[in-house]
PDB file of N, CA and C in Angstrom:
ATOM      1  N   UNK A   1      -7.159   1.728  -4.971  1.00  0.00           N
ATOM      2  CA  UNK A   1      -6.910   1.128  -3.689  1.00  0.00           C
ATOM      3  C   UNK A   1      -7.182   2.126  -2.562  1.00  0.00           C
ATOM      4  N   UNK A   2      -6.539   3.301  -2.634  1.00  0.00           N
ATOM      5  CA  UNK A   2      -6.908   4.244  -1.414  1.00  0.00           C
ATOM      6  C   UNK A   2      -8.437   4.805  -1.828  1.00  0.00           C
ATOM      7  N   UNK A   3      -9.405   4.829  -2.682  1.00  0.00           N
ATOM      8  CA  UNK A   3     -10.730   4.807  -2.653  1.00  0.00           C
ATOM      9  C   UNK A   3     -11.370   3.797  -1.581  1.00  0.00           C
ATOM     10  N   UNK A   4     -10.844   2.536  -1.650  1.00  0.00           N
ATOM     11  CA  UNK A   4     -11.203   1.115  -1.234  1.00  0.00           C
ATOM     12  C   UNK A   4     -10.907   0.997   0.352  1.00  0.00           C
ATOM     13  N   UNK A   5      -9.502   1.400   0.126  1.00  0.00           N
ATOM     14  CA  UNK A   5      -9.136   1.213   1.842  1.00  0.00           C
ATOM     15  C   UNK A   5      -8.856  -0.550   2.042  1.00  0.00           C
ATOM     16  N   UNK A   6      -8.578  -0.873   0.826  1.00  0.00           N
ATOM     17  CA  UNK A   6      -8.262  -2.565   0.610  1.00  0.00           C
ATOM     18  C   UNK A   6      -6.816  -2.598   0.492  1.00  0.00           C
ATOM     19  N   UNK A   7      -6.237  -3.505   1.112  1.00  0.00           N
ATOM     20  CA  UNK A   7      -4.908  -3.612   0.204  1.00  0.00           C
ATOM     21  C   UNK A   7      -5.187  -4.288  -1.495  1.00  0.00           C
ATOM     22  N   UNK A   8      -3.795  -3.879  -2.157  1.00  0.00           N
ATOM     23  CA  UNK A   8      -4.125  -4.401  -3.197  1.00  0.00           C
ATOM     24  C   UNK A   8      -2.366  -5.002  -4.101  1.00  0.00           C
ATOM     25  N   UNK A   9      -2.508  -6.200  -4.103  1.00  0.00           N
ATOM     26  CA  UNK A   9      -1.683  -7.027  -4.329  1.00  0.00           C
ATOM     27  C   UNK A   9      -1.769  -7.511  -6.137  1.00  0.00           C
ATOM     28  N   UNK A  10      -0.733  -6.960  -6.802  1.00  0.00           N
ATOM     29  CA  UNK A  10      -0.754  -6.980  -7.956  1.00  0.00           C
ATOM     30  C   UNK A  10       0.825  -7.772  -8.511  1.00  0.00           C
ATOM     31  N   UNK A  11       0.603  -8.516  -8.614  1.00  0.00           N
ATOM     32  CA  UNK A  11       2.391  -9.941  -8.662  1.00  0.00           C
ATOM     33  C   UNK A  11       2.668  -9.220 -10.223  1.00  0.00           C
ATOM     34  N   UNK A  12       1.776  -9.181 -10.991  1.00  0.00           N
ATOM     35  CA  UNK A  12       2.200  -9.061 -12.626  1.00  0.00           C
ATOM     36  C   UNK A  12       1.339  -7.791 -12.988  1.00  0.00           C
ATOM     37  N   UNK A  13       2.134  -6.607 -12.598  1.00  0.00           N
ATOM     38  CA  UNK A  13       1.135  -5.350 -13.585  1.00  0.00           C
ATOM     39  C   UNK A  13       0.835  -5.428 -14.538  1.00  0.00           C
ATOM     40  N   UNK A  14       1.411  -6.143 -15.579  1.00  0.00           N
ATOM     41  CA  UNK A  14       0.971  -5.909 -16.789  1.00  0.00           C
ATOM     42  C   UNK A  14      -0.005  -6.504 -17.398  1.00  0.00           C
ATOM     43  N   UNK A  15      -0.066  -7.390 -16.566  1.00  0.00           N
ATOM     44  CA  UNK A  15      -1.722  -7.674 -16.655  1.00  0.00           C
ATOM     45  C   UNK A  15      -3.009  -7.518 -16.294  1.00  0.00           C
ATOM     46  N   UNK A  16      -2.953  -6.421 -15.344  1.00  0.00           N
ATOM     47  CA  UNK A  16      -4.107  -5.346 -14.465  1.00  0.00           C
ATOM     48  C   UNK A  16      -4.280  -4.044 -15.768  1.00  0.00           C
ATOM     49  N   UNK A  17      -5.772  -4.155 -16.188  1.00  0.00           N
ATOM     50  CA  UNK A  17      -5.908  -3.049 -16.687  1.00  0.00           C
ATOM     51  C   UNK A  17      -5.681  -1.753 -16.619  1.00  0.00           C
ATOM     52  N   UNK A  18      -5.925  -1.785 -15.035  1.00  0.00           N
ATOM     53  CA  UNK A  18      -5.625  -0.647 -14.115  1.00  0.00           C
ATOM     54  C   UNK A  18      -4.047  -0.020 -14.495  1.00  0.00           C
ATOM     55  N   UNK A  19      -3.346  -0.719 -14.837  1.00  0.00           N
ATOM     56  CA  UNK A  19      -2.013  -0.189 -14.756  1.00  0.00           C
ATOM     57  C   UNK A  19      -1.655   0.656 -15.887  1.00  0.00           C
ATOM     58  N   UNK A  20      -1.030   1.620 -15.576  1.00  0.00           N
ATOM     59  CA  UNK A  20      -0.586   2.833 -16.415  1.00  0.00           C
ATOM     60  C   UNK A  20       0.516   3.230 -16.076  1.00  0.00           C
ATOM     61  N   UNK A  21       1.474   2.744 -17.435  1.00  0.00           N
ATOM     62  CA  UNK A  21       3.232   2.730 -17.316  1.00  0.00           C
ATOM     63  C   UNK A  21       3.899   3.754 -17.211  1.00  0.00           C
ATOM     64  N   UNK A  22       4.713   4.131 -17.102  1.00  0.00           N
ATOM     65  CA  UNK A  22       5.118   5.214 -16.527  1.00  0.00           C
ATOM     66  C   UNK A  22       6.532   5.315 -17.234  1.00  0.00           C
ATOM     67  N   UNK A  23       6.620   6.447 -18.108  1.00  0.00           N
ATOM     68  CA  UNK A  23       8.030   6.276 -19.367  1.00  0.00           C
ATOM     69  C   UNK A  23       9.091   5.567 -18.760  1.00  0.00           C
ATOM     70  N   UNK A  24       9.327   6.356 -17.680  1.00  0.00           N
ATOM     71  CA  UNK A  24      10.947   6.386 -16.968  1.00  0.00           C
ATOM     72  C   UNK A  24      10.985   5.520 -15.751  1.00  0.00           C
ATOM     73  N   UNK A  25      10.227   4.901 -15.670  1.00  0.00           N
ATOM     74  CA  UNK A  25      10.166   3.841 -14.460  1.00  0.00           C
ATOM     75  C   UNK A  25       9.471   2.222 -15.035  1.00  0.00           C
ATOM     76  N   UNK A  26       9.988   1.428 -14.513  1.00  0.00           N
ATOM     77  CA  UNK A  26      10.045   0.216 -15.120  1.00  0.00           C
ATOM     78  C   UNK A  26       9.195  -0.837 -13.880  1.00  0.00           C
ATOM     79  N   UNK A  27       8.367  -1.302 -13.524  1.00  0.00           N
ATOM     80  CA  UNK A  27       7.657  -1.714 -12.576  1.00  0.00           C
ATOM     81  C   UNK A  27       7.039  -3.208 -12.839  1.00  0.00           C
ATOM     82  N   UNK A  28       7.154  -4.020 -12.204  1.00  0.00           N
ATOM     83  CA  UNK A  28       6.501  -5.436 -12.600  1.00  0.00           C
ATOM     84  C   UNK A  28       5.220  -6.115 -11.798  1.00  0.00           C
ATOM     85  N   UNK A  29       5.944  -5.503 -10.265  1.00  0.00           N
ATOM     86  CA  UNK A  29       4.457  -6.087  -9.199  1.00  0.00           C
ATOM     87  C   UNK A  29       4.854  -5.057  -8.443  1.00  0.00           C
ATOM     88  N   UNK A  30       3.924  -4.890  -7.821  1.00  0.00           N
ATOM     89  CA  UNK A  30       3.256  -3.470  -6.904  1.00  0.00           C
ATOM     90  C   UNK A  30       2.226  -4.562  -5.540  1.00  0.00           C
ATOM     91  N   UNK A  31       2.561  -3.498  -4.341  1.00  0.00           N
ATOM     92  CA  UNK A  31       2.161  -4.160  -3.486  1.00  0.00           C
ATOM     93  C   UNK A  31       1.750  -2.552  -2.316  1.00  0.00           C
ATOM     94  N   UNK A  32       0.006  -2.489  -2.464  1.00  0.00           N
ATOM     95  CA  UNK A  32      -0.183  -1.084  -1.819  1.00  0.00           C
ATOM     96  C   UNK A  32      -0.659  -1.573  -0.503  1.00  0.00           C
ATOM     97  N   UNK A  33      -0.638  -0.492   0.216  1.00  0.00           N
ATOM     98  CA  UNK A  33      -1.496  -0.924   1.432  1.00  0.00           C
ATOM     99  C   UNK A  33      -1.860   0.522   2.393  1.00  0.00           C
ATOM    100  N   UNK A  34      -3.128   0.625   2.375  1.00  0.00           N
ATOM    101  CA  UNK A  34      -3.665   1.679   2.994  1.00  0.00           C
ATOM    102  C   UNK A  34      -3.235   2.298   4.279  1.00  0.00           C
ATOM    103  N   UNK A  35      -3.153   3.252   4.700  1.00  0.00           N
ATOM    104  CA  UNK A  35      -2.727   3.445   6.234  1.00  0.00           C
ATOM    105  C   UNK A  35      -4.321   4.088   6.339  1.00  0.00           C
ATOM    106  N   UNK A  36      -5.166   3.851   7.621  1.00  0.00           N
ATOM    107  CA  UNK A  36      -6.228   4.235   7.886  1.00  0.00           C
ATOM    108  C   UNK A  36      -6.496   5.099   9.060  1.00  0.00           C
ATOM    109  N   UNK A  37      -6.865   5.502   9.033  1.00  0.00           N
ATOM    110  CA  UNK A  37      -7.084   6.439  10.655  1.00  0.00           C
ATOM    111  C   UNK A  37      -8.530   7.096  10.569  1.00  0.00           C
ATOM    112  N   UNK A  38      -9.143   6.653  11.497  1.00  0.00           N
ATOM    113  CA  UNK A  38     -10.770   6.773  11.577  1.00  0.00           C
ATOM    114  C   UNK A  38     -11.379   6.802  10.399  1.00  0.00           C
ATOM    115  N   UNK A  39     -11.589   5.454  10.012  1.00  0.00           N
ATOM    116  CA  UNK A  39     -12.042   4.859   8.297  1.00  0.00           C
ATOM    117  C   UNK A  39     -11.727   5.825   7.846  1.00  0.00           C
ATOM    118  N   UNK A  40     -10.443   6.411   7.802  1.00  0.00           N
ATOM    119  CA  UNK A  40     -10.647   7.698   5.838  1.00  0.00           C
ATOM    120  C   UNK A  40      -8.850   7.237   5.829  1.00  0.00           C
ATOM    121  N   UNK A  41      -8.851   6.853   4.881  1.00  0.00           N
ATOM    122  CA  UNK A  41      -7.174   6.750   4.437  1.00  0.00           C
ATOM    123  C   UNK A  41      -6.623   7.561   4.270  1.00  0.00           C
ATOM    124  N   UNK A  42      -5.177   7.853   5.148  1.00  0.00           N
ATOM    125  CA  UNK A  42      -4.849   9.144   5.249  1.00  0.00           C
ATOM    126  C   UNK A  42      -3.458   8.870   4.395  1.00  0.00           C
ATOM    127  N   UNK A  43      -3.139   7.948   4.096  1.00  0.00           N
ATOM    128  CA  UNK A  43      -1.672   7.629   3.214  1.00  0.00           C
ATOM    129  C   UNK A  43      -2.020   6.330   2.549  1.00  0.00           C
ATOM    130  N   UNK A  44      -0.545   5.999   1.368  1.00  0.00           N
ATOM    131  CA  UNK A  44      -0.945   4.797   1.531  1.00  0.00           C
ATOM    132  C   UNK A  44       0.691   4.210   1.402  1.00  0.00           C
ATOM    133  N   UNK A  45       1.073   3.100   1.781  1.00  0.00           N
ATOM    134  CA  UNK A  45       2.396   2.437   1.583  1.00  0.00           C
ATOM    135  C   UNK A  45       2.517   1.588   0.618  1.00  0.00           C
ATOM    136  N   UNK A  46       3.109   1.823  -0.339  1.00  0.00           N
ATOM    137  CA  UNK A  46       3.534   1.368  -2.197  1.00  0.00           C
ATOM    138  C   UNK A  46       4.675   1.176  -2.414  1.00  0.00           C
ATOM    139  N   UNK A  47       4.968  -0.246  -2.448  1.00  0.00           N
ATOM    140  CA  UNK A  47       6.048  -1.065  -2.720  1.00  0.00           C
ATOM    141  C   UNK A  47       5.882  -1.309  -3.937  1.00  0.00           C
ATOM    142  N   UNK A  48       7.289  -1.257  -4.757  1.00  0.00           N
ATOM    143  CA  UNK A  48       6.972  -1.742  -6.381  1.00  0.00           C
ATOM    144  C   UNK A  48       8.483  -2.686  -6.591  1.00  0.00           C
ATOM    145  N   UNK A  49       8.197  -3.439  -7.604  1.00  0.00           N
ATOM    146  CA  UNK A  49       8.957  -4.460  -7.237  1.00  0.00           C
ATOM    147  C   UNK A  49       9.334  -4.743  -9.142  1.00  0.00           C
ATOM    148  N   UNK A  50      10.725  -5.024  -9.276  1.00  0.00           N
ATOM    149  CA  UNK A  50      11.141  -5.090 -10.763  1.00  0.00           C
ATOM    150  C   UNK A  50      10.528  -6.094 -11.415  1.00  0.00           C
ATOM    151  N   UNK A  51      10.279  -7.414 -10.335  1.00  0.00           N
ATOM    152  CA  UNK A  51      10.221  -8.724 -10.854  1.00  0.00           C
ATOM    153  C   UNK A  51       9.064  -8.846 -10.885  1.00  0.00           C
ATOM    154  N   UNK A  52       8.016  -9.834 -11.630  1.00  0.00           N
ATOM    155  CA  UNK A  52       7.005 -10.383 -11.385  1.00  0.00           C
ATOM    156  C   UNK A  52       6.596 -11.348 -10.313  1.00  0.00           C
ATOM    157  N   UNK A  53       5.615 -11.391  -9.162  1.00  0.00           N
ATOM    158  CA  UNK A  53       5.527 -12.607  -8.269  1.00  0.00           C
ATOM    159  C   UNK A  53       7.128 -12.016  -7.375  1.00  0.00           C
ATOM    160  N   UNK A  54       7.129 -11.168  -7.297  1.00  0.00           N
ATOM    161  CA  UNK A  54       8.083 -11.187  -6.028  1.00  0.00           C
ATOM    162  C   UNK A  54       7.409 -10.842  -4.348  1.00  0.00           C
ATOM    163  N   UNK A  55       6.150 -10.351  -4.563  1.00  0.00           N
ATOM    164  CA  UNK A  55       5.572 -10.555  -3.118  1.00  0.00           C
ATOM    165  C   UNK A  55       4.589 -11.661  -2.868  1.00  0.00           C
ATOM    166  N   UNK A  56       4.468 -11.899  -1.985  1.00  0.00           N
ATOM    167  CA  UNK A  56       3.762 -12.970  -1.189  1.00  0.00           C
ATOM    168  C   UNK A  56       3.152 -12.961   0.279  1.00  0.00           C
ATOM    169  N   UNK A  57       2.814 -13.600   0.903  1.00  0.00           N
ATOM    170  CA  UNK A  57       1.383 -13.164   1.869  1.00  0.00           C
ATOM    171  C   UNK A  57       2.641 -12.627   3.155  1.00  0.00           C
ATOM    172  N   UNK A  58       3.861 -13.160   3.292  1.00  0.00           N
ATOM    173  CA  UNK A  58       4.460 -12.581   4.546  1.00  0.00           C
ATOM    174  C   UNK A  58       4.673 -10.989   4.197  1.00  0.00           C
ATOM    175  N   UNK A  59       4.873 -10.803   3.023  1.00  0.00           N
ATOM    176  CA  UNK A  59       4.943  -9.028   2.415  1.00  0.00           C
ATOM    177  C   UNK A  59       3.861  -8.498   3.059  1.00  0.00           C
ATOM    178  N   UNK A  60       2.759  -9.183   2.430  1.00  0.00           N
ATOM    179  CA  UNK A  60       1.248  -8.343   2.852  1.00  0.00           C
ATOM    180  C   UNK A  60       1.061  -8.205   4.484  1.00  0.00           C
ATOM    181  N   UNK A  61       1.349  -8.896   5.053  1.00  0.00           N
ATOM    182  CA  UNK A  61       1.342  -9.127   6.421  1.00  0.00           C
ATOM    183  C   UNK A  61       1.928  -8.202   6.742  1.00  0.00           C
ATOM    184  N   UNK A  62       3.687  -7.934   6.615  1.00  0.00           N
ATOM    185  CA  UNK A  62       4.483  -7.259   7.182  1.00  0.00           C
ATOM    186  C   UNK A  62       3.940  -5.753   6.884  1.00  0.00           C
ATOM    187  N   UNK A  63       3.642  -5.293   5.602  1.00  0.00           N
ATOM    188  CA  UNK A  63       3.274  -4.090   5.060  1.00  0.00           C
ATOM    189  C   UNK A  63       2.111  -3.538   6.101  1.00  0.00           C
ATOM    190  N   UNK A  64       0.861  -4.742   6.435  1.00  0.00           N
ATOM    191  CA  UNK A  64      -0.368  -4.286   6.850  1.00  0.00           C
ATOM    192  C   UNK A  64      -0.183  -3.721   7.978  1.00  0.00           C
ATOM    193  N   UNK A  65       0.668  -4.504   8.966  1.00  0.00           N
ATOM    194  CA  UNK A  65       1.362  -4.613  10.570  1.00  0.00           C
ATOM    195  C   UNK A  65       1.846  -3.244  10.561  1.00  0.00           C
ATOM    196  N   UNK A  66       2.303  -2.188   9.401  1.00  0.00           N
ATOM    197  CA  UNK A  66       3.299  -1.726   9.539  1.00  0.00           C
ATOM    198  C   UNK A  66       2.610   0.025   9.207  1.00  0.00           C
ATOM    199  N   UNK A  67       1.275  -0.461   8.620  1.00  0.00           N
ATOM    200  CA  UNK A  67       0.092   0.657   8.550  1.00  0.00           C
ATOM    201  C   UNK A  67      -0.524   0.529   9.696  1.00  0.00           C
ATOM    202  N   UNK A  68      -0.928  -0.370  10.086  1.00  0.00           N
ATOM    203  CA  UNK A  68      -1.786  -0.304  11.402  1.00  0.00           C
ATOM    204  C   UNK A  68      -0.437   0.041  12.385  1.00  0.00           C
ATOM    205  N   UNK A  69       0.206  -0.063  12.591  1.00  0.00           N
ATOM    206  CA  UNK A  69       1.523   0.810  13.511  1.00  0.00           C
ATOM    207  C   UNK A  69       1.462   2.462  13.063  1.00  0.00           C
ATOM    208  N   UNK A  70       1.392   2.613  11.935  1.00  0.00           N
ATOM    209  CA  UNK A  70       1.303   3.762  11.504  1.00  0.00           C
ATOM    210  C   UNK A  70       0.426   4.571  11.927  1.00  0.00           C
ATOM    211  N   UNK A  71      -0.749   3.996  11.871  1.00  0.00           N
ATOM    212  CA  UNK A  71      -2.042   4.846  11.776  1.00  0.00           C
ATOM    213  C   UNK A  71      -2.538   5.201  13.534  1.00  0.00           C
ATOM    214  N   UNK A  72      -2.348   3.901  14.194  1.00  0.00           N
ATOM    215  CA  UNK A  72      -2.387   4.470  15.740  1.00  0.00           C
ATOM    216  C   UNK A  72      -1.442   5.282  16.161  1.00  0.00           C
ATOM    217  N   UNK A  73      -0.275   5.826  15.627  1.00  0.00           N
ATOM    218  CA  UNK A  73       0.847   6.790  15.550  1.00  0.00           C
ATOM    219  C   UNK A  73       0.127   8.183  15.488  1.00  0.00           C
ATOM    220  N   UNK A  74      -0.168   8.022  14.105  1.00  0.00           N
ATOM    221  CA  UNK A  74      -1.145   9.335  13.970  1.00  0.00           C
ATOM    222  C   UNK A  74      -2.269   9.392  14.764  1.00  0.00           C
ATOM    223  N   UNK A  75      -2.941   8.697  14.986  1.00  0.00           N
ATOM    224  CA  UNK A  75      -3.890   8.987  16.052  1.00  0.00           C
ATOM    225  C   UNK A  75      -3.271   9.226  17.130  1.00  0.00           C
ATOM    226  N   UNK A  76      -2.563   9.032  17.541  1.00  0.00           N
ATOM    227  CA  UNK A  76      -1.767   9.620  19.143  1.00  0.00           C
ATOM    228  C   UNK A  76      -1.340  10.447  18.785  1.00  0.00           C
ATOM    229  N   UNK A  77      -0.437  10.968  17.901  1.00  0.00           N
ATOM    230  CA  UNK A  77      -0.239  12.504  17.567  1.00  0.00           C
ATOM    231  C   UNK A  77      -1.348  13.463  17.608  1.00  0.00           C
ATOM    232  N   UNK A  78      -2.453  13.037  16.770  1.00  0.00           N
ATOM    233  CA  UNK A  78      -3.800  14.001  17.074  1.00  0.00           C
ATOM    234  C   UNK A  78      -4.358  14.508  18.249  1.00  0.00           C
ATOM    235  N   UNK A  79      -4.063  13.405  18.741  1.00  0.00           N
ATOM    236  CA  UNK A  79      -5.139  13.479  20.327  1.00  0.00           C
ATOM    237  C   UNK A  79      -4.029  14.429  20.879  1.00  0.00           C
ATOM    238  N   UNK A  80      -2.575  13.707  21.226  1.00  0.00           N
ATOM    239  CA  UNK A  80      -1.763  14.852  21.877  1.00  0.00           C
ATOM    240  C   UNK A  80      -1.803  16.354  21.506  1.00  0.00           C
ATOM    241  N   UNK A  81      -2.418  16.442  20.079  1.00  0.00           N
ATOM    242  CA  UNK A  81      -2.590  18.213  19.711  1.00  0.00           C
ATOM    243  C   UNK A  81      -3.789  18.673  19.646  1.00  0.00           C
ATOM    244  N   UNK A  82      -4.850  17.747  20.484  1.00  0.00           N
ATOM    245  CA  UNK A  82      -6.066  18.350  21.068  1.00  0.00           C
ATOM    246  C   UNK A  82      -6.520  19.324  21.683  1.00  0.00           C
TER     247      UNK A  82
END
């Protein structure tokens, strides 16, 4: 996902190949979302969630709203240490 710069909305990990369990942590849906600042992803915000299907499009929304708040943050920090 932070290669991509996509969010990436996963309701049931265990059915994403991609996913790789983790002994001591127990995870069902995962919900990432890039923070961007002049196209290069500089973080990313990763919600993980016990249940399966516990996020839904107001999550993604709120999460995205909440990187793009982020990321013009950091860009005003930069510029102010110009």
């Amino acid at each position: 996902m932070a290669c991509t710069g996509q969010t990436a909305l996963r309701n049931d990990v265990h059915e994403d190949p991609r996913n790789h369990a983790v002994e001591w942590f127990e995870t069902a849906a995962e919900l990432a979302v890039p923070v961007v600042v002049k196209d290069k992803t500089v973080a990313v915000i990763n919600v993980d969630g016990m249940e399966s299907n516990i996020f839904d499009e107001s999550d993604v929304k709120t999460l995205e709203t909440l990187a793009d708040q982020l990321s013009v943050a950091l860009e005003n920090i930069n510029l102010l240490f110009q």
